[in-house]
Protein backbone atom coordinates (compact mmCIF):
# COMPACT_ATOMS: atom_id res chain seq x y z
CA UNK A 1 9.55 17.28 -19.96
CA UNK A 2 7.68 16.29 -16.95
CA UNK A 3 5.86 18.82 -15.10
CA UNK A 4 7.21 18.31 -11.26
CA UNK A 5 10.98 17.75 -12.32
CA UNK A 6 10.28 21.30 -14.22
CA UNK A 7 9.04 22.95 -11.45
CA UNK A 8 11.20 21.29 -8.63
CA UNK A 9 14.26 21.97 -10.63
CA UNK A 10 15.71 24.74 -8.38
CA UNK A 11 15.76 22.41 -5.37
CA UNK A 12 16.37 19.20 -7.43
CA UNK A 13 19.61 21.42 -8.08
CA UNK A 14 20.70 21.69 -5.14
CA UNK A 15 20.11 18.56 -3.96
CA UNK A 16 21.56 16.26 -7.10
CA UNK A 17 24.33 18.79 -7.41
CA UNK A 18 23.94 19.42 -11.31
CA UNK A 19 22.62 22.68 -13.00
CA UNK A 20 19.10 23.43 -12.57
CA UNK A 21 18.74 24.42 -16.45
CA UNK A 22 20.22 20.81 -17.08
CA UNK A 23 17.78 18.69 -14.87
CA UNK A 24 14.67 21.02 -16.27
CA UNK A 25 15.83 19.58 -19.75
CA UNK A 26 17.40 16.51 -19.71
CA UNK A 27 15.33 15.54 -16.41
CA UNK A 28 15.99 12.47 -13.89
CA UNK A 29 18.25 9.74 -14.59
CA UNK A 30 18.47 6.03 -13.49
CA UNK A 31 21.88 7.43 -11.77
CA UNK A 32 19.53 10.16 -9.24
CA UNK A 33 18.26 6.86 -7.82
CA UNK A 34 19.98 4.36 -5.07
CA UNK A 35 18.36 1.16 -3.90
CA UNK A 36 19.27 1.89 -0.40
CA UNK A 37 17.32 5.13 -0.47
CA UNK A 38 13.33 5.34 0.59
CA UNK A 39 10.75 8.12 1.58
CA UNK A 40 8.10 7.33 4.18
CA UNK A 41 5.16 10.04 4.73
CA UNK A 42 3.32 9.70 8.13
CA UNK A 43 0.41 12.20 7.60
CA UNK A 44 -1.74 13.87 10.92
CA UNK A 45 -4.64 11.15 10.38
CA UNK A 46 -1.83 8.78 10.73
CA UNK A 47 -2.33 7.41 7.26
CA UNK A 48 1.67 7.04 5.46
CA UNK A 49 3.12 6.13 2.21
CA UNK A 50 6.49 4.56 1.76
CA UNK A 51 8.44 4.65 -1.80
CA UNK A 52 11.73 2.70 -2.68
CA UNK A 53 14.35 3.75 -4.86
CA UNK A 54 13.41 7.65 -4.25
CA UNK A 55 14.07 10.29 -2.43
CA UNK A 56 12.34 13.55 -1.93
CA UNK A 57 12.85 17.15 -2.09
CA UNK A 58 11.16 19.59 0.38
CA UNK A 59 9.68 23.47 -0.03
CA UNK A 60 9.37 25.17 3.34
CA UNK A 61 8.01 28.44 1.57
CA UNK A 62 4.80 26.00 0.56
CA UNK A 63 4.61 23.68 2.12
CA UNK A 64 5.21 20.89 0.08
CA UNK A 65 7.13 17.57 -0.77
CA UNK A 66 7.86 16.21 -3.44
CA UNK A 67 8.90 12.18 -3.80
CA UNK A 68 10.79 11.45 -6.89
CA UNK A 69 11.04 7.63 -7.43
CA UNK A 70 12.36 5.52 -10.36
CA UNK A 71 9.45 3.09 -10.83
CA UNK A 72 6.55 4.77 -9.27
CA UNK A 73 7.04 8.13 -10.64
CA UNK A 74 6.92 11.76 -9.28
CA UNK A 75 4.63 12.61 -6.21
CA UNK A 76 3.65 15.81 -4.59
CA UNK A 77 2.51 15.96 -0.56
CA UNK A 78 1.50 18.78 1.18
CA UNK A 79 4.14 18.27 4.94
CA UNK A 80 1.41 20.27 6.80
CA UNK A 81 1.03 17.93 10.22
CA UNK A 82 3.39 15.49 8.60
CA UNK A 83 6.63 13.67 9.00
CA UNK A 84 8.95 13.24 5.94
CA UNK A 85 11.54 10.58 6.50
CA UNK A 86 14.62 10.10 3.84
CA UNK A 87 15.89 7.17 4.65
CA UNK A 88 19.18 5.87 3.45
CA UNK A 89 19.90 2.42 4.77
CA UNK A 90 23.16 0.33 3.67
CA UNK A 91 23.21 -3.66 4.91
CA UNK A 92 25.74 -5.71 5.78
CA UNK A 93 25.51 -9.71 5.38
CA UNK A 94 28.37 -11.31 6.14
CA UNK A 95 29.21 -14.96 4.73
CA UNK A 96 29.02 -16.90 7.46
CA UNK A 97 25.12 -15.76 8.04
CA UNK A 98 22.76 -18.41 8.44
CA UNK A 99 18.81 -17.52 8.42
């Protein structure tokens, strides 16, 4: 099983809202994932990453982030002097829209 979902799977727990024993083995599914979800990082040096399809998890005690994503894998950021945005964004087009 992959290393960060291991290690992450106390707080993946709590924020998927399945056991922790149960992500730890069976790990991440394509059903963790939403297309309206993204993570941006904005780091002190003001160098950022953005990820679709993800979402992240964050440890307080360490210090740490970590981005889970369903085509780009499983990152881990140290948040000192960052800014972790979850972003969840839902659209609207209605018929009648012209470009």
């Amino acid at each position: 099983m992959n290393e960060i979902v291991v290690s992450w799977s106390g707080l993946l727990s709590k924020k998927l809202g399945r056991p922790a024993e149960e992500i730890a083995e069976k790990g991440l599914s394509g059903y963790d994932f939403s297309p309206s979800k993204r993570v941006e990082i904005e780091f002190s040096d003001k160098s950022h990453c953005l990820f679709k399809y993800s979402f992240a998890v964050i440890n307080e005690q360490t210090r740490q982030v970590a981005v889970f994503t369903e085509h780009c894998g499983y990152h881990v950021y140290s948040t000192y002097g960052a800014v972790i945005k979850e972003i969840n964004e839902d659209i609207f087009v209605d018929d009648d829209y012209e470009p």
